[in-house]
Structure formats: structure tokens, C-alpha cells
Protein backbone atom coordinates (compact mmCIF):
# COMPACT_ATOMS: atom_id res chain seq x y z
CA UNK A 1 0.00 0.00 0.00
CA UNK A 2 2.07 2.68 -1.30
CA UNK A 3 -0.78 5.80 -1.31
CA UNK A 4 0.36 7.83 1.85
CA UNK A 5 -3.02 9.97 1.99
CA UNK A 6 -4.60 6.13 2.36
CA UNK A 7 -2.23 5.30 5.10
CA UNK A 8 -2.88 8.61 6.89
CA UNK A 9 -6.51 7.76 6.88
CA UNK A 10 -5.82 3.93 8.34
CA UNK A 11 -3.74 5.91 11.35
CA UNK A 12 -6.81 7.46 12.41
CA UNK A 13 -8.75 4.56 12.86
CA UNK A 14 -10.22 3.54 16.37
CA UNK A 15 -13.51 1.35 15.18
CA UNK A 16 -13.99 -1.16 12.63
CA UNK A 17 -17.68 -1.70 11.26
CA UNK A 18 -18.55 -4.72 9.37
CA UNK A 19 -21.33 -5.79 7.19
CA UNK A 20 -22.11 -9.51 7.71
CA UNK A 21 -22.96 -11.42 4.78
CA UNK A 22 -20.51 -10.91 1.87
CA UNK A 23 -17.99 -9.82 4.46
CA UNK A 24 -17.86 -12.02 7.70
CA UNK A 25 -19.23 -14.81 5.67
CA UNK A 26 -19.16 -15.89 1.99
CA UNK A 27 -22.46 -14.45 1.15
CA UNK A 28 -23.89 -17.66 1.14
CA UNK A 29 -26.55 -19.38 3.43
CA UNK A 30 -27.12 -22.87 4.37
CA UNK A 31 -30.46 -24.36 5.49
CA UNK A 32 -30.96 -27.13 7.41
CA UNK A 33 -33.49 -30.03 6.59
CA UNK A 34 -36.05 -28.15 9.16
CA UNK A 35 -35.50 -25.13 7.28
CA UNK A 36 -33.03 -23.90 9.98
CA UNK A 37 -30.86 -20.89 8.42
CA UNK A 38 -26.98 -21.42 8.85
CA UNK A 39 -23.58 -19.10 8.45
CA UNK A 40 -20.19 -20.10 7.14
CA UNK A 41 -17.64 -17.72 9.46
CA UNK A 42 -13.96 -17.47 8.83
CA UNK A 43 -11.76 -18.30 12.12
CA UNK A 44 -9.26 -16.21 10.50
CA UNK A 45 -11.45 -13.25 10.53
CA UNK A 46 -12.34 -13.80 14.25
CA UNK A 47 -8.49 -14.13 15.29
CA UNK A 48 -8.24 -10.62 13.14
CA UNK A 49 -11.01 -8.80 15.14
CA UNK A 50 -9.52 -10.25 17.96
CA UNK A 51 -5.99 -8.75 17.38
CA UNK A 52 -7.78 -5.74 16.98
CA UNK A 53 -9.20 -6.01 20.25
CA UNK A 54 -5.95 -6.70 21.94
CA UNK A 55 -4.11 -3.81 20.07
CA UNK A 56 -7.05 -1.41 21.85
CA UNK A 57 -9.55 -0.89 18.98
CA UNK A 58 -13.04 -1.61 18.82
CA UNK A 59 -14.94 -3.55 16.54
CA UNK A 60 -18.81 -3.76 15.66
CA UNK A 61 -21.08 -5.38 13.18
CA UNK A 62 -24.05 -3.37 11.16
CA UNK A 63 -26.51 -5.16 9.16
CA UNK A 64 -29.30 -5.32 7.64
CA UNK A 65 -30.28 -9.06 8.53
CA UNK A 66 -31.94 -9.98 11.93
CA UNK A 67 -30.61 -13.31 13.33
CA UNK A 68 -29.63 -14.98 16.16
CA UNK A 69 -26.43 -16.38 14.88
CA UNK A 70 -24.76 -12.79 14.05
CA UNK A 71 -25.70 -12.09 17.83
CA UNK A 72 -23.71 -15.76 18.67
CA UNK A 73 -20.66 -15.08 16.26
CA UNK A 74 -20.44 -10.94 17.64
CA UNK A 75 -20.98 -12.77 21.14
CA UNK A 76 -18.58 -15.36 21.02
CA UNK A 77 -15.54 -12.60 19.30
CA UNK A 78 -16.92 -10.28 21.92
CA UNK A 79 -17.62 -7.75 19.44
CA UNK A 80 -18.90 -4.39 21.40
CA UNK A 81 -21.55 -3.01 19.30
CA UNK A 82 -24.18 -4.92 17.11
CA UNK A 83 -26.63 -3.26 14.74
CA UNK A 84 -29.03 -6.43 13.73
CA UNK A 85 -31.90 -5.77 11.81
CA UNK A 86 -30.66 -1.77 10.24
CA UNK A 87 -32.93 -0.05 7.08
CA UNK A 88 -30.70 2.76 6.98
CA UNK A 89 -27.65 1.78 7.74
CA UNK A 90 -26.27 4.97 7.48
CA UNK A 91 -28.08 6.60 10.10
CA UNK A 92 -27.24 3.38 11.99
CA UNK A 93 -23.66 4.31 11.64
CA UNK A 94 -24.47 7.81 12.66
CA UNK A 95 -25.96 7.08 16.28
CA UNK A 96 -23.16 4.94 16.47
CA UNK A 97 -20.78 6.98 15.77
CA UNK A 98 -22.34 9.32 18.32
CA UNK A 99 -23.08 6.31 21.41
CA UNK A 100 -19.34 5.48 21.10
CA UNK A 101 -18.04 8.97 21.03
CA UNK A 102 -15.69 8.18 18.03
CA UNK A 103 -16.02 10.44 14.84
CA UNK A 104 -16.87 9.59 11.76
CA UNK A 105 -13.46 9.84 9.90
CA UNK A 106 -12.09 7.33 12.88
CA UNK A 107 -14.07 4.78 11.74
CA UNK A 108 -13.43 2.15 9.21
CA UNK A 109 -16.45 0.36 7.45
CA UNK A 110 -16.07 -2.80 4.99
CA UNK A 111 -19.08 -3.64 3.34
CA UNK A 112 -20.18 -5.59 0.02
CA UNK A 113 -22.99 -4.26 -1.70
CA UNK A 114 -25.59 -1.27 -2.30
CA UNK A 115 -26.88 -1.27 0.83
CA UNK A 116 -23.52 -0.46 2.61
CA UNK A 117 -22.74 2.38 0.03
CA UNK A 118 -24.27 5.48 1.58
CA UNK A 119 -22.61 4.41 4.95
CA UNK A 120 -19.29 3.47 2.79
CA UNK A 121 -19.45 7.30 1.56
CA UNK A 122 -19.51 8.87 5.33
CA UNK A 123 -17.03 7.28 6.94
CA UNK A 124 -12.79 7.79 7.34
CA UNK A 125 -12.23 4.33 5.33
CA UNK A 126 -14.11 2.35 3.46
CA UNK A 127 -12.90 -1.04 2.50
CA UNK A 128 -14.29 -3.98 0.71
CA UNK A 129 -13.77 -7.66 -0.12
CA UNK A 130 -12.28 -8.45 -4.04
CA UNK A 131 -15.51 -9.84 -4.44
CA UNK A 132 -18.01 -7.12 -3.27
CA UNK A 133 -20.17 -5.67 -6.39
CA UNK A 134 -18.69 -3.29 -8.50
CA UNK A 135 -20.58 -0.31 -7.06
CA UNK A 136 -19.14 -0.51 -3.55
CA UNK A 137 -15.58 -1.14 -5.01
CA UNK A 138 -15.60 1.90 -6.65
CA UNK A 139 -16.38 4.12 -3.62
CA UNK A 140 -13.80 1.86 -1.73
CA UNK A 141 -10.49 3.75 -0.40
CA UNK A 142 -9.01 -0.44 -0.20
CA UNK A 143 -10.24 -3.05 -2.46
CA UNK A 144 -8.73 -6.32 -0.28
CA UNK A 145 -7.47 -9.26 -1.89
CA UNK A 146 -9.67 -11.74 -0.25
CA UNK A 147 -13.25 -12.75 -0.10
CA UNK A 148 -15.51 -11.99 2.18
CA UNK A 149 -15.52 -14.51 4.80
CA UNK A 150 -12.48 -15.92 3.64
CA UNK A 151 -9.86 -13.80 4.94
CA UNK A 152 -11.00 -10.15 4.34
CA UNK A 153 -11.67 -9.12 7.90
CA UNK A 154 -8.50 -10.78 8.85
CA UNK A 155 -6.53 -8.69 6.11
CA UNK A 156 -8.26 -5.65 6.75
CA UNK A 157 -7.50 -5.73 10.60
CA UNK A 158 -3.66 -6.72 10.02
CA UNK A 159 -3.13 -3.48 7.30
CA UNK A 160 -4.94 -1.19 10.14
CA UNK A 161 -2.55 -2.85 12.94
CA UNK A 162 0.47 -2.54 11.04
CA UNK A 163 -0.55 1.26 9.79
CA UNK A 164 -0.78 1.98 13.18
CA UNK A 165 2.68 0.21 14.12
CA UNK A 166 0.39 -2.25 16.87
CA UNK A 167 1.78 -6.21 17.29
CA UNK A 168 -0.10 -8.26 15.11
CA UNK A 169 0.20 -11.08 17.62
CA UNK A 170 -0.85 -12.26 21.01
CA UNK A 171 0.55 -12.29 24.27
CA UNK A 172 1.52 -15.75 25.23
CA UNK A 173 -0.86 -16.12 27.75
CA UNK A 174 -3.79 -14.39 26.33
């Protein structure tokens, strides 16, 4: 990442937002025989948000979907704020932007399709997986190399850690 006005903006970032499907997962959905609904998370990704976590940043998850197992996964990685269930996700990002006391160009969103663009176009950095739609990866400051759910959490957290010259490991004992 050579663009220095780019790497300025990851410097000021103190929150991560993510999208869920097409981001934390592959944008995919399983169903069970009993019509149970089912997510495909990457470990990776959770170890990422966790590093972040460690290094003093925050994470949270906006999206538009309203289920129980983004409330488990954001549970289980101990994510601080969840948005379940948004219609505007930009004014979503607004109040939380405003709960959390963190401005608007501190906060780092990655989403994957139209409905994460207006909230893509307010923040510091916008990021996306290679495989978002084309829309959203052209109002993208970082178009990552991996999928979403396979590895682009993870990548975005370890550019914002090393930007910001923070360990992109664990203590031994953690």
C-alpha cells in the first residue's frame, strides 16, 4: 500500500464496522433439513477482530439481517456493538458513531454491496472484499485481496494494525 493519503486515513482509525454477509461470511446461506438458516464464518477473521481487540480498537457489526447467529458469532468474538436488523444503515452508523463517542473519519467500514454504500461514503475508510459488487468497489479507499468470509476481515485488521505500528500477535498467555 504505497498511497500515503490512504495510510494517513488507516492511522486514524479507532472502530472497525462490518457488514455480515458478503464480508464475515461468503455471502452464502445454508439451510438445514427443518429449514433452519446457517452461516459459514472465517476463524481467521475472528483471530483478526480479535488482534484488533488486543491492540485497543473496537470492533462492531451493522446489518441489515436480523438473526440470532450474528448475535452468537459478535458474542462469542466479543464484538462491542451490534446493529441487527438496520434499514438505513447509514443513520445506523451515525448514532453509532455518536453512542461510542468516536467520529466519523475514525471509523473504518467494509461492506459488500448497495446497501452499505451510503454508509461506505460517510465514513474515514471504506474497504471492501475483491468480491463485493462493483458499485461498492468503486467508492472503496481499499479493495482487499480476499473474499468476504475468507480472509478479508483478517486482512483488513492486520493493514490497520500494522498502519498503526500495533503487534499483530498475542501475548503468550492471552
Amino acid at each position: 500500500m504505497e498511497n500515503i493519503e490512504i495510510i494517513e486515513k488507516i492511522k486514524r482509525i479507532k472502530l472497525l464496522v462490518m457488514d455480515v454477509d458478503g464480508t464475515l461470511t461468503p455471502c452464502t446461506v445454508y439451510y438445514s433439513r427443518d429449514g433452519e438458516e446457517m452461516k459459514r464464518f472465517s476463524l481467521r477473521d475472528g483471530m483478526g477482530i480479535e488482534l484488533l481487540h488486543k491492540a485497543g480498537l473496537r470492533t462492531a457489526i451493522l446489518t441489515s439481517e436480523n438473526s440470532p447467529i450474528v448475535i452468537s458469532r459478535a458474542t462469542k468474538l466479543k464484538i462491542g456493538s451490534v446493529v441487527v436488523g438496520s434499514r438505513n444503515k447509514t443513520r445506523s452508523l451515525e448514532e453509532l458513531s455518536k453512542n461510542l463517542q468516536i467520529p466519523l473519519e475514525s471509523i473504518a467500514y467494509i461492506g459488500d454491496d448497495v446497501n452499505d454504500l451510503h454508509a461506505m461514503k460517510i465514513v474515514g475508510l471504506a474497504v471492501c472484499p475483491v468480491d463485493a459488487v462493483e458499485s461498492v468497489k468503486e467508492v472503496s479507499h481499499i479493495v482487499l485481496e480476499k473474499k468476504g468470509g475468507k480472509g478479508a476481515v483478517r486482512e483488513i485488521s492486520e493493514i490497520i494494525l500494522k498502519a498503526q505500528n500495533k503487534p499483530i500477535t498475542l501475548p503468550e498467555n492471552w
